[in-house]
C-alpha atoms as a PDB file:
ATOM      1  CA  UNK A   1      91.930 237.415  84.091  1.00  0.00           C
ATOM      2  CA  UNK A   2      91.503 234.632  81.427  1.00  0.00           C
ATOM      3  CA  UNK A   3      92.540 234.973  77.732  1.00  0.00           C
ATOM      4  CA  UNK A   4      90.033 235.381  74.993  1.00  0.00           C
ATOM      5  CA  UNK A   5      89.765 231.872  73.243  1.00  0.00           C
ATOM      6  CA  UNK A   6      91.033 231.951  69.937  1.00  0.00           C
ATOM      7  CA  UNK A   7      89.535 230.626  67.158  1.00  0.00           C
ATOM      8  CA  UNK A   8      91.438 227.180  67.323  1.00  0.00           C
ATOM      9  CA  UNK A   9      90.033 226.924  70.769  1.00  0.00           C
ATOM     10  CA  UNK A  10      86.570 227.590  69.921  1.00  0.00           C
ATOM     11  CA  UNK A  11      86.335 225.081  67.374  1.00  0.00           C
ATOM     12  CA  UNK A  12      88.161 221.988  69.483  1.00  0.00           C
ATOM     13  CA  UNK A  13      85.199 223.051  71.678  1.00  0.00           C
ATOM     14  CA  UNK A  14      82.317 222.449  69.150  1.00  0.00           C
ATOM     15  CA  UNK A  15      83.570 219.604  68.237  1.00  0.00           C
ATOM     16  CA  UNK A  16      83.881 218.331  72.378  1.00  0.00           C
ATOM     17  CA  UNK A  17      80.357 215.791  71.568  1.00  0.00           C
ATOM     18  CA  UNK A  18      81.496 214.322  68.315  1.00  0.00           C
ATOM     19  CA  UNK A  19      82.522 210.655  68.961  1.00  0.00           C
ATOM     20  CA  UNK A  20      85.822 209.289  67.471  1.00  0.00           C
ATOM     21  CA  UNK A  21      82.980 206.113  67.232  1.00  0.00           C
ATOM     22  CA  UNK A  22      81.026 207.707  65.091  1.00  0.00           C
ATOM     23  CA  UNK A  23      83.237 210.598  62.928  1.00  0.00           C
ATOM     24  CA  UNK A  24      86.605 210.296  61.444  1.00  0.00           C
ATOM     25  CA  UNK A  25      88.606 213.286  61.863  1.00  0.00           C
ATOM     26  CA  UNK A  26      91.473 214.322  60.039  1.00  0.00           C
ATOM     27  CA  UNK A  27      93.453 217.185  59.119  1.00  0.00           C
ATOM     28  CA  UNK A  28      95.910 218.293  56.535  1.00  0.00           C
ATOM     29  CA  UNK A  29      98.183 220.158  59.011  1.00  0.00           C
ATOM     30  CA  UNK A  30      99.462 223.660  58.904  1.00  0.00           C
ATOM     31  CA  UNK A  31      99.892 225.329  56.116  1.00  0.00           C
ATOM     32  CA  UNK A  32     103.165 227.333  55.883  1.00  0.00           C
ATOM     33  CA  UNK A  33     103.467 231.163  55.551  1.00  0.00           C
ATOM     34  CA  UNK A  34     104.798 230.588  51.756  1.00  0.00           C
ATOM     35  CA  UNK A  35     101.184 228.892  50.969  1.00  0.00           C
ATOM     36  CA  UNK A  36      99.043 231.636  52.631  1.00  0.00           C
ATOM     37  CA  UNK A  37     100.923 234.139  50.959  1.00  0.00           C
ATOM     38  CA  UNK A  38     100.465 232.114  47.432  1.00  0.00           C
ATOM     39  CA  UNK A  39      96.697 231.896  48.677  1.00  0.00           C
ATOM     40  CA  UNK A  40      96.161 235.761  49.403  1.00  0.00           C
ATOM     41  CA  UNK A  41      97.514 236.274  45.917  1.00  0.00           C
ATOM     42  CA  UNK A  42      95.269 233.605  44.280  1.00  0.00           C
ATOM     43  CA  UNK A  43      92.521 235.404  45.752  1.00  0.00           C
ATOM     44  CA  UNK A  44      93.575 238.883  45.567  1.00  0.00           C
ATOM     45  CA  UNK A  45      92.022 238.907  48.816  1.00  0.00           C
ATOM     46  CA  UNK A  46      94.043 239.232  52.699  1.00  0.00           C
ATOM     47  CA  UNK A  47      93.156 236.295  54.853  1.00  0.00           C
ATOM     48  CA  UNK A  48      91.601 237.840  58.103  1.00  0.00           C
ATOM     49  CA  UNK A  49      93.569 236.998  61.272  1.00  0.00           C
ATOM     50  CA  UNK A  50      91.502 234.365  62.639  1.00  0.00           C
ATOM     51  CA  UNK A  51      91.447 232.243  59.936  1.00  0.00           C
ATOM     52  CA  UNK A  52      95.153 232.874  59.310  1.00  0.00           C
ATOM     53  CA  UNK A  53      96.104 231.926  62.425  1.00  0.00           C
ATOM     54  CA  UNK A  54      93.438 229.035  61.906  1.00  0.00           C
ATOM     55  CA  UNK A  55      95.835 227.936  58.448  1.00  0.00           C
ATOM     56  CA  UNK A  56      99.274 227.664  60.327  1.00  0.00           C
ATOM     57  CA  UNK A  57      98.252 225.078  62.902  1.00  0.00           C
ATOM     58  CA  UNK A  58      96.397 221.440  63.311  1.00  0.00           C
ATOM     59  CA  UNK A  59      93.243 222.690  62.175  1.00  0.00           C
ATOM     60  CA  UNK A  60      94.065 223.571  58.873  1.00  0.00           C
ATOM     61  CA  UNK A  61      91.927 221.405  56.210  1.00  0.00           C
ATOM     62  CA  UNK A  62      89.938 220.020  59.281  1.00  0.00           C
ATOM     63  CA  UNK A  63      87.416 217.072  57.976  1.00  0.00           C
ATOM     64  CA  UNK A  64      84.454 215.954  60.222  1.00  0.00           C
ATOM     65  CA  UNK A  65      83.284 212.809  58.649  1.00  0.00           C
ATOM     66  CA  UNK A  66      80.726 210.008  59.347  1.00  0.00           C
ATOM     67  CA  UNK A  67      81.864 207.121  59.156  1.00  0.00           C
ATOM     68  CA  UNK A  68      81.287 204.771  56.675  1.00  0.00           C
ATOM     69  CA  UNK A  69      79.540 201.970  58.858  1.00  0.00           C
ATOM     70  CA  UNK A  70      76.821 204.950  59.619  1.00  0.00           C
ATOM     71  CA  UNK A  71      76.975 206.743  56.895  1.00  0.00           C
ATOM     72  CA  UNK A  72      77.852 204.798  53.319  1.00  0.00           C
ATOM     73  CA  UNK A  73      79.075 206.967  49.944  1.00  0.00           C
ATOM     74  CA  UNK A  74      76.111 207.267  47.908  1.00  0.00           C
ATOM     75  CA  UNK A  75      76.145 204.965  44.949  1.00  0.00           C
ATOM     76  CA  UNK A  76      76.109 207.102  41.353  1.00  0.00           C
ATOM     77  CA  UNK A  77      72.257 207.346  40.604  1.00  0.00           C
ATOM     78  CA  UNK A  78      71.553 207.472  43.965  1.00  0.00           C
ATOM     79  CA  UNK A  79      68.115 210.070  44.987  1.00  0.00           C
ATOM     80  CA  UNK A  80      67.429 211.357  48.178  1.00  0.00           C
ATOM     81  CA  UNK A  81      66.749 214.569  50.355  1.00  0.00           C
ATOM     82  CA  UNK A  82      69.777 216.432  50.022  1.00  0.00           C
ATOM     83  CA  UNK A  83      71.100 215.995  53.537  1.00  0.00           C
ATOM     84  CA  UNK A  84      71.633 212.668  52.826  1.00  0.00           C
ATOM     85  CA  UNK A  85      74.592 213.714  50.811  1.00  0.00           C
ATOM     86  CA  UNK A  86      75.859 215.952  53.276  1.00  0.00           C
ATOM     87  CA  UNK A  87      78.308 213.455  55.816  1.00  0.00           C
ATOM     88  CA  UNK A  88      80.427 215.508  57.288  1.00  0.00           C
ATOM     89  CA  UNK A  89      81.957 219.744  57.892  1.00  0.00           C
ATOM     90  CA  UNK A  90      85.103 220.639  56.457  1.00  0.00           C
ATOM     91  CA  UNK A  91      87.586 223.228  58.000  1.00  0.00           C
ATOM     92  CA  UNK A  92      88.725 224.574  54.446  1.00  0.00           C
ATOM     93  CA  UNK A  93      92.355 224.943  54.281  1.00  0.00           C
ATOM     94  CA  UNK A  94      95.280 225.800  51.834  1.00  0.00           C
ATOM     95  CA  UNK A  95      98.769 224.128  50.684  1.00  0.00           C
ATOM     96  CA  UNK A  96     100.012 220.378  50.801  1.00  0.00           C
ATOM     97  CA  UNK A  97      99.614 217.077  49.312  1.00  0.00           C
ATOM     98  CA  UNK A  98      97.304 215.851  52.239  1.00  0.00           C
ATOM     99  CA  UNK A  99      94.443 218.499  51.234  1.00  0.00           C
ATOM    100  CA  UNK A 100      91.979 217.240  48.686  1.00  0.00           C
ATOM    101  CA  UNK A 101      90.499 220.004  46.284  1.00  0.00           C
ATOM    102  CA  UNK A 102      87.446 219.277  48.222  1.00  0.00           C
ATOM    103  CA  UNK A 103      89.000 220.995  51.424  1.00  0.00           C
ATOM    104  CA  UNK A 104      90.853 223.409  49.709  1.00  0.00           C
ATOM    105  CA  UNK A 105      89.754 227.298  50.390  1.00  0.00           C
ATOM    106  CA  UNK A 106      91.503 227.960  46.949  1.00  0.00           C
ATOM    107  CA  UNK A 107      89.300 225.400  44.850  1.00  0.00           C
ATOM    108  CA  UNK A 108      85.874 226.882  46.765  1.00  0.00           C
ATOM    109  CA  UNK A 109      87.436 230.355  46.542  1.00  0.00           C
ATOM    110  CA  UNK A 110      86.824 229.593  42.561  1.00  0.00           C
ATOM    111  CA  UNK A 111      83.247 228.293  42.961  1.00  0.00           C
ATOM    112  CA  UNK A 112      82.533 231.247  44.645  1.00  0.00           C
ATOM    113  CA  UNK A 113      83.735 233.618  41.685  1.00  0.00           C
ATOM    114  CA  UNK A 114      82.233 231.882  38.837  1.00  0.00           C
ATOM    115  CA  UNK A 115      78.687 232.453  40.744  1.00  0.00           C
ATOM    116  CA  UNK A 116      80.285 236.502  40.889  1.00  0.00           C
ATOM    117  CA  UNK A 117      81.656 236.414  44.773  1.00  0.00           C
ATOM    118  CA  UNK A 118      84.924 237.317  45.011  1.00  0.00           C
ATOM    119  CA  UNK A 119      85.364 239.469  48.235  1.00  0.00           C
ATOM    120  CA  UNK A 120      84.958 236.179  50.210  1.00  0.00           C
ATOM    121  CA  UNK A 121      87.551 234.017  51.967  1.00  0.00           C
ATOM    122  CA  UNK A 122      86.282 230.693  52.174  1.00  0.00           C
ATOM    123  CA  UNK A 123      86.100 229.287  56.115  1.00  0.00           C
ATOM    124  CA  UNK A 124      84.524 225.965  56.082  1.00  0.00           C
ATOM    125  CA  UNK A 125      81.449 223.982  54.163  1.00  0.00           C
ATOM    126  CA  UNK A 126      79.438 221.142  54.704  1.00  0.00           C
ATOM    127  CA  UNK A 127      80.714 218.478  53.095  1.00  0.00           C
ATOM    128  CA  UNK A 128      79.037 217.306  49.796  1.00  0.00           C
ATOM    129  CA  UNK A 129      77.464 220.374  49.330  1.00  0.00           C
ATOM    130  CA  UNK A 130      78.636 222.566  46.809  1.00  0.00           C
ATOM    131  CA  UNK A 131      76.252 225.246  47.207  1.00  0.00           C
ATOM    132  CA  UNK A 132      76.467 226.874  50.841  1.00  0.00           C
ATOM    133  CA  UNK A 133      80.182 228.583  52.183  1.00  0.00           C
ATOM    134  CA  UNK A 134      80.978 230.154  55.082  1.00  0.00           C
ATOM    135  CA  UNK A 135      83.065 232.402  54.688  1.00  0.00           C
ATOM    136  CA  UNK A 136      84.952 235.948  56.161  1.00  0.00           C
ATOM    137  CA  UNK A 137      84.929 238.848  54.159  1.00  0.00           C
ATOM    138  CA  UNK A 138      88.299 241.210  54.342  1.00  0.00           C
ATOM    139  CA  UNK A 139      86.825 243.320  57.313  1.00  0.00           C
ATOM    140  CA  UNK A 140      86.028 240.494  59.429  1.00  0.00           C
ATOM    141  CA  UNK A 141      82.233 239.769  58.489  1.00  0.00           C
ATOM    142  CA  UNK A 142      81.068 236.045  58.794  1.00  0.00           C
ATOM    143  CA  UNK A 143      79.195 235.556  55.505  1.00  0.00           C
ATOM    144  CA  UNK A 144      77.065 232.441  54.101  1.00  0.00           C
ATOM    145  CA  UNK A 145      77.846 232.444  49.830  1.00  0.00           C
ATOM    146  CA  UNK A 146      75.901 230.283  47.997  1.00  0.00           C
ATOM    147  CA  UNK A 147      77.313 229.454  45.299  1.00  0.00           C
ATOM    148  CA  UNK A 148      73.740 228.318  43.035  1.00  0.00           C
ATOM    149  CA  UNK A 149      72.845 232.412  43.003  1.00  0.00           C
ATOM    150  CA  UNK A 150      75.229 234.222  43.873  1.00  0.00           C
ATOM    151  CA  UNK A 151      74.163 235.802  46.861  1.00  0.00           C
ATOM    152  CA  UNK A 152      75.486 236.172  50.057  1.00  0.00           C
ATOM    153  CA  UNK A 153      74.270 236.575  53.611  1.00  0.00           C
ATOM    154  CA  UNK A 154      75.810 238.659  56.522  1.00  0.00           C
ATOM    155  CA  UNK A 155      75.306 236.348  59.295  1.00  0.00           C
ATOM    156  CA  UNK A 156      75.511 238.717  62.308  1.00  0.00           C
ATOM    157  CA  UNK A 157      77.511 236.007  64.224  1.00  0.00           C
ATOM    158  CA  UNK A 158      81.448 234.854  64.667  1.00  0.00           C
ATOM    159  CA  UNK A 159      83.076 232.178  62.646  1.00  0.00           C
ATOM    160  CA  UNK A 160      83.370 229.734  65.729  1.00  0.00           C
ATOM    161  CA  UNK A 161      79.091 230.076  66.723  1.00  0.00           C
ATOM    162  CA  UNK A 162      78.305 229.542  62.893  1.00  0.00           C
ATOM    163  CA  UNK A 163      80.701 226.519  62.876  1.00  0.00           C
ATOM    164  CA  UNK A 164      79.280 225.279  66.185  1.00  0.00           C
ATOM    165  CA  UNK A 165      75.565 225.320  64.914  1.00  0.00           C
ATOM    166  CA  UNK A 166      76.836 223.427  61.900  1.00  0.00           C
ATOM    167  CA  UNK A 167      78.585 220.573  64.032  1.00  0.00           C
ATOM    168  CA  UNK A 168      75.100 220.450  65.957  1.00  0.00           C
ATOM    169  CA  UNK A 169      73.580 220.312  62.527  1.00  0.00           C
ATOM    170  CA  UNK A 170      75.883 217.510  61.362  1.00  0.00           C
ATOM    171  CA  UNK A 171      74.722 215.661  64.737  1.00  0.00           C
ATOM    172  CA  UNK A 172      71.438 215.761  64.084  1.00  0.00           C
ATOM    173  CA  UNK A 173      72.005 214.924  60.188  1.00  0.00           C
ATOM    174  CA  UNK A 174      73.585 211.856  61.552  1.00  0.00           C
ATOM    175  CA  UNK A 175      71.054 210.490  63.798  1.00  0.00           C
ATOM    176  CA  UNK A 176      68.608 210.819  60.972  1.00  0.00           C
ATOM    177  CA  UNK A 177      70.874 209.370  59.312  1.00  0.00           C
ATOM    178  CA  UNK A 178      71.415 206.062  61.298  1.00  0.00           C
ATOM    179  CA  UNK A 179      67.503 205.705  62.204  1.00  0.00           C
ATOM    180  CA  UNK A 180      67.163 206.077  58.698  1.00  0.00           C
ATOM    181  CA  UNK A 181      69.027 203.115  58.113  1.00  0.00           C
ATOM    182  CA  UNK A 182      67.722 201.212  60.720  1.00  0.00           C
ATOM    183  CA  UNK A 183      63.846 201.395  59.257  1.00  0.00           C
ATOM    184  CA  UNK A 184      65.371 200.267  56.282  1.00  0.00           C
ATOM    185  CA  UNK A 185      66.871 197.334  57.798  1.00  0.00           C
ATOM    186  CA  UNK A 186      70.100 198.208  57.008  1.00  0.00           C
ATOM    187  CA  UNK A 187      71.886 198.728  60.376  1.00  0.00           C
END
C-alpha cells in the first residue's frame, strides 16, 4: 500500500513541466519551529498541518518566476492587461533574511486584515498581484481572499489542485506572454 502524498510532494509534482529554461526557482528554506510559533501568534491564528509541515522544509517561501529574457519587469508607467504583471506563483512562507515581504505569509496575512479577513492563513499568491490569496482557514478549508473587497471564496478543492491550476495558469500566462513579445518584435 502506497503513502498518501503530502503536500510537499504534490506541489514538486505541479511544478514537474516548468522549465529551469524558462522559470527561476528559488526558495527561502525552512522556517524553524521558533518562526512558526512567532507567526501563529502574529496571526492569532494555528497554521493547519499541511502548510506547517509545508514551512519547515525546502518549500518554504517557494518563488516560480519567469525569467527576465521572457518576461521583463514592467517599467513604472507601464499599462497593460493585468496578467501582464503577474510573472510568476509564490509559495508564501515565514522567517529569515532570504524571504522578501513579498513572499512572506505574515506581510499578506496583513493585507488580508486591513480588507477585514483575518481567519485566513495565507498559502501562496500569484506574484504581482496583490489582490487574490489562497489561503487555509483554521479547519482546513482552501479559501481564495481577495484582498480589493474583502470577500472570500470556499474553493471546494485541496491546497495542492488549486496550486496546480495556478502553475498551469502561469504556463499559459507565459506563452502569451512570449508570443506577445514576439508580434512586437521584441523576442
Amino acid at each position: 500500500m502506497s503513502e498518501t502524498p503530502t503536500l510537499h510532494d504534490e506541489l514538486v509534482a505541479a511544478l514537474q513541466d516548468t522549465s529551469r529554461d524558462d522559470y527561476e526557482i528559488v526558495a527561502a528554506g525552512p522556517a524553524t519551529e521558533e518562526q512558526v510559533v512567532a507567526l501563529e501568534a502574529a496571526l492569532g491564528l494555528t497554521v493547519p498541518a499541511p502548510l506547517r509541515a509545508l514551512l519547515g522544509d525546502r518549500l518554504n517561501g517557494l518563488a516560480v518566476l519567469a525569467r527576465t529574457e521572457l518576461w521583463p519587469a514592467p517599467q513604472v508607467f507601464d499599462v497593460g492587461p493585468a496578467w501582464t504583471f503577474w510573472p510568476g506563483l509564490v509559495v508564501l512562507g515565514v522567517g529569515g533574511e532570504d524571504l522578501p515581504g513579498w513572499a512572506s505569509i505574515e506581510e499578506r496575512a496583513e493585507g488580508l486584515r486591513e480588507a477585514g479577513i483575518t481567519d485566513v492563513v495565507p498559502a501562496f499568491a500569484v506574484y504581482g498581484d496583490g489582490d487574490r490569496t489562497w489561503g487555509l482557514r483554521p479547519d482546513g478549508s482552501v479559501v481564495l481572499a481577495w484582498a480589493s473587497s474583502g470577500e472570500v471564496d470556499v474553493l471546494g478543492t485541496d491546497l495542492a489542485s488549486a496550486y496546480r491550476e495556478e502553475v498551469v495558469a502561469l504556463h499559459q500566462r507565459t506563452a502569451d506572454m512570449v508570443a506577445l513579445r514576439r508580434e512586437r518584435g521584441e523576442l
